[in-house]
Protein backbone atom coordinates (compact mmCIF):
# COMPACT_ATOMS: atom_id res chain seq x y z
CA UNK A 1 0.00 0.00 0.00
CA UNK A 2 1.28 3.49 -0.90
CA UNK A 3 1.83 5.84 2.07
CA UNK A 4 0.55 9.22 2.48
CA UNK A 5 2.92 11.70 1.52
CA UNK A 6 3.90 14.61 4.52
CA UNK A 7 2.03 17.58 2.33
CA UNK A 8 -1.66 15.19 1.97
CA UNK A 9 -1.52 14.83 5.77
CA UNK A 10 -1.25 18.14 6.70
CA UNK A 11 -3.18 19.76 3.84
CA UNK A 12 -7.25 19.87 3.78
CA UNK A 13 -7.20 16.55 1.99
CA UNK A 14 -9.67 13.88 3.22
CA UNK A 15 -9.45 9.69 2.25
CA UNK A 16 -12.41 7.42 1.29
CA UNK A 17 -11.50 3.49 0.07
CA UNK A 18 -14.27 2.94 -2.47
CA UNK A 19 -15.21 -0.83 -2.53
CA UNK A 20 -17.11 -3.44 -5.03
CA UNK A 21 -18.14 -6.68 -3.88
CA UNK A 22 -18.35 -8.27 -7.50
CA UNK A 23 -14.82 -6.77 -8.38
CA UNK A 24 -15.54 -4.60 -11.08
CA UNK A 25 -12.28 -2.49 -10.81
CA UNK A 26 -10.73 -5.12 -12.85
CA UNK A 27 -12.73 -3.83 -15.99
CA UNK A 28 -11.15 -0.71 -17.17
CA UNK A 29 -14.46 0.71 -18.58
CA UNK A 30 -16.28 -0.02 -15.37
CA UNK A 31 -13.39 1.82 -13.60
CA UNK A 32 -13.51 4.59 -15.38
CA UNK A 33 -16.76 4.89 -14.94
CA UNK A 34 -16.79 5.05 -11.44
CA UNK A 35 -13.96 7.63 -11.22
CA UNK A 36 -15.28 10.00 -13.83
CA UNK A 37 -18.41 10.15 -11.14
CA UNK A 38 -16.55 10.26 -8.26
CA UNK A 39 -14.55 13.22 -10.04
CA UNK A 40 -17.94 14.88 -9.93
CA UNK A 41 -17.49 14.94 -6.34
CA UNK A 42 -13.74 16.31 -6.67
CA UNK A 43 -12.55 12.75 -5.53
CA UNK A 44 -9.58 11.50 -7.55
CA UNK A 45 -7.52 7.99 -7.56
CA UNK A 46 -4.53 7.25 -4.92
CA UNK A 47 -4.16 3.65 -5.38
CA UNK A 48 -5.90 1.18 -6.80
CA UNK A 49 -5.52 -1.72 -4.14
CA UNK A 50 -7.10 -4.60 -6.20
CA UNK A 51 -10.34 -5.13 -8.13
CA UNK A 52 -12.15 -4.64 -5.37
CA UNK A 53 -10.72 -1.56 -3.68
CA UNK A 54 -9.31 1.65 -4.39
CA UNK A 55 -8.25 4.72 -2.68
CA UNK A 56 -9.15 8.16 -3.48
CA UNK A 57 -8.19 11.58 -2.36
CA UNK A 58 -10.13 15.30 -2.50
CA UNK A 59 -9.56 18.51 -0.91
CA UNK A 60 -11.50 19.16 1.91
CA UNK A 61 -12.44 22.18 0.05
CA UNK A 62 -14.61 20.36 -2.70
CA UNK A 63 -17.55 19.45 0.08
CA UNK A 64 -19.38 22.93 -1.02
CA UNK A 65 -20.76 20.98 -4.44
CA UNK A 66 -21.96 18.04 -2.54
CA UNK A 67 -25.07 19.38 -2.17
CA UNK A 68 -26.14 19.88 -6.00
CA UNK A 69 -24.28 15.80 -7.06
CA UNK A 70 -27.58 14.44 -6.66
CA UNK A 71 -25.47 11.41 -5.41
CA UNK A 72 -23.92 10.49 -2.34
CA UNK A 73 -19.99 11.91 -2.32
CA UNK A 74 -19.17 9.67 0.71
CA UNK A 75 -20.23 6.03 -0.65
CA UNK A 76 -18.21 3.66 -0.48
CA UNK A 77 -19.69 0.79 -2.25
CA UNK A 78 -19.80 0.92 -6.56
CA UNK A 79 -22.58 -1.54 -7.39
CA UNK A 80 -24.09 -4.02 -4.76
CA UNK A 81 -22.74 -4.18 -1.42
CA UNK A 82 -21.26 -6.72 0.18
CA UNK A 83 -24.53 -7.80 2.32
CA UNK A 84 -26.85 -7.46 -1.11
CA UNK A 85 -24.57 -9.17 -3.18
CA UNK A 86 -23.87 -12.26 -0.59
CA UNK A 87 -28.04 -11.86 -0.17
CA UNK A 88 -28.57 -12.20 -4.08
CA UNK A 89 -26.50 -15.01 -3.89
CA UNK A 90 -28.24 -17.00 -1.28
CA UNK A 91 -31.28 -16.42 -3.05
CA UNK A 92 -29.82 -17.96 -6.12
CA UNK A 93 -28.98 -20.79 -4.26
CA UNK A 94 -31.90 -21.45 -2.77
CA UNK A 95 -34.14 -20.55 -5.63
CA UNK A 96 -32.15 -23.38 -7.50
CA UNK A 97 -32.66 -25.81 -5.31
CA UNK A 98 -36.45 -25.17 -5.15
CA UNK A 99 -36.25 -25.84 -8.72
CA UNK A 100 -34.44 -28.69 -8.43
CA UNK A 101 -36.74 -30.55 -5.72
CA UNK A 102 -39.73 -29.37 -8.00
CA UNK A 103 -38.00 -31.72 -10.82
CA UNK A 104 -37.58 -34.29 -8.49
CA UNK A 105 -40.49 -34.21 -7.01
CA UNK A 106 -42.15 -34.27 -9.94
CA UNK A 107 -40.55 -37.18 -11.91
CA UNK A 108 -41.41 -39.17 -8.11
CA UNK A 109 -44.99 -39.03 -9.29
C-alpha cells in the first residue's frame, strides 16, 4: 500500500477506500466509470488496491458541491454491497434448489 505523503496529511485533503463486492475495478471501462463520477465529487484515484478496492483523495475544500451531485460523495460501495450481493447469492442458491426438488419431485410421481 502506498503511504501518504507529509504535504496530503497536513493539507485539507480527506481519504475514502471505495469498494465493489463483485470486483468490477478489474474492468477498465467499469473503472472509469466510477472515477469519472466520483470526479464529480472532486474525488480523484490514490491507489488502486485490487479489483475490489481503491483509494481516493479530495480537498476538503470540494464538500461545497456536494449538495447539488444528486449522489452520495461519501459512498463507499460501486454496485451491490457486500450484504446485497452475498443476499442475491443466497437467493440464487436457494431458488435453484427449489427448482431442483420441484424436478424431483415431480418425476417421483
Amino acid at each position: 500500500m502506498t503511504s501518504y505523503p507529509p504535504q496530503d496529511l497536513s493539507g485539507d485533503w480527506e481519504f475514502k477506500i471505495l469498494r465493489s463486492a463483485t470486483g468490477s475495478f478489474g474492468r477498465p471501462m467499469k473503472l472509469k466509470k466510477a472515477l469519472d463520477l466520483e470526479a464529480k465529487a472532486g474525488w480523484t484515484l490514490v491507489e488502486k488496491f485490487d479489483n475490489q478496492r481503491i483509494r481516493l483523495k479530495r480537498p476538503v475544500s470540494a464538500r461545497s458541491g456536494d449538495g447539488a451531485l444528486g449522489f452520495d460523495p461519501y459512498r463507499t460501495y460501486v454496485g451491490l454491497s457486500e450484504v446485497r450481493f452475498a443476499l442475491a447469492l443466497v437467493a440464487i442458491i436457494f431458488g435453484t434448489l427449489l427448482v431442483i426438488f420441484a424436478v424431483l419431485f415431480n418425476l417421483a410421481n
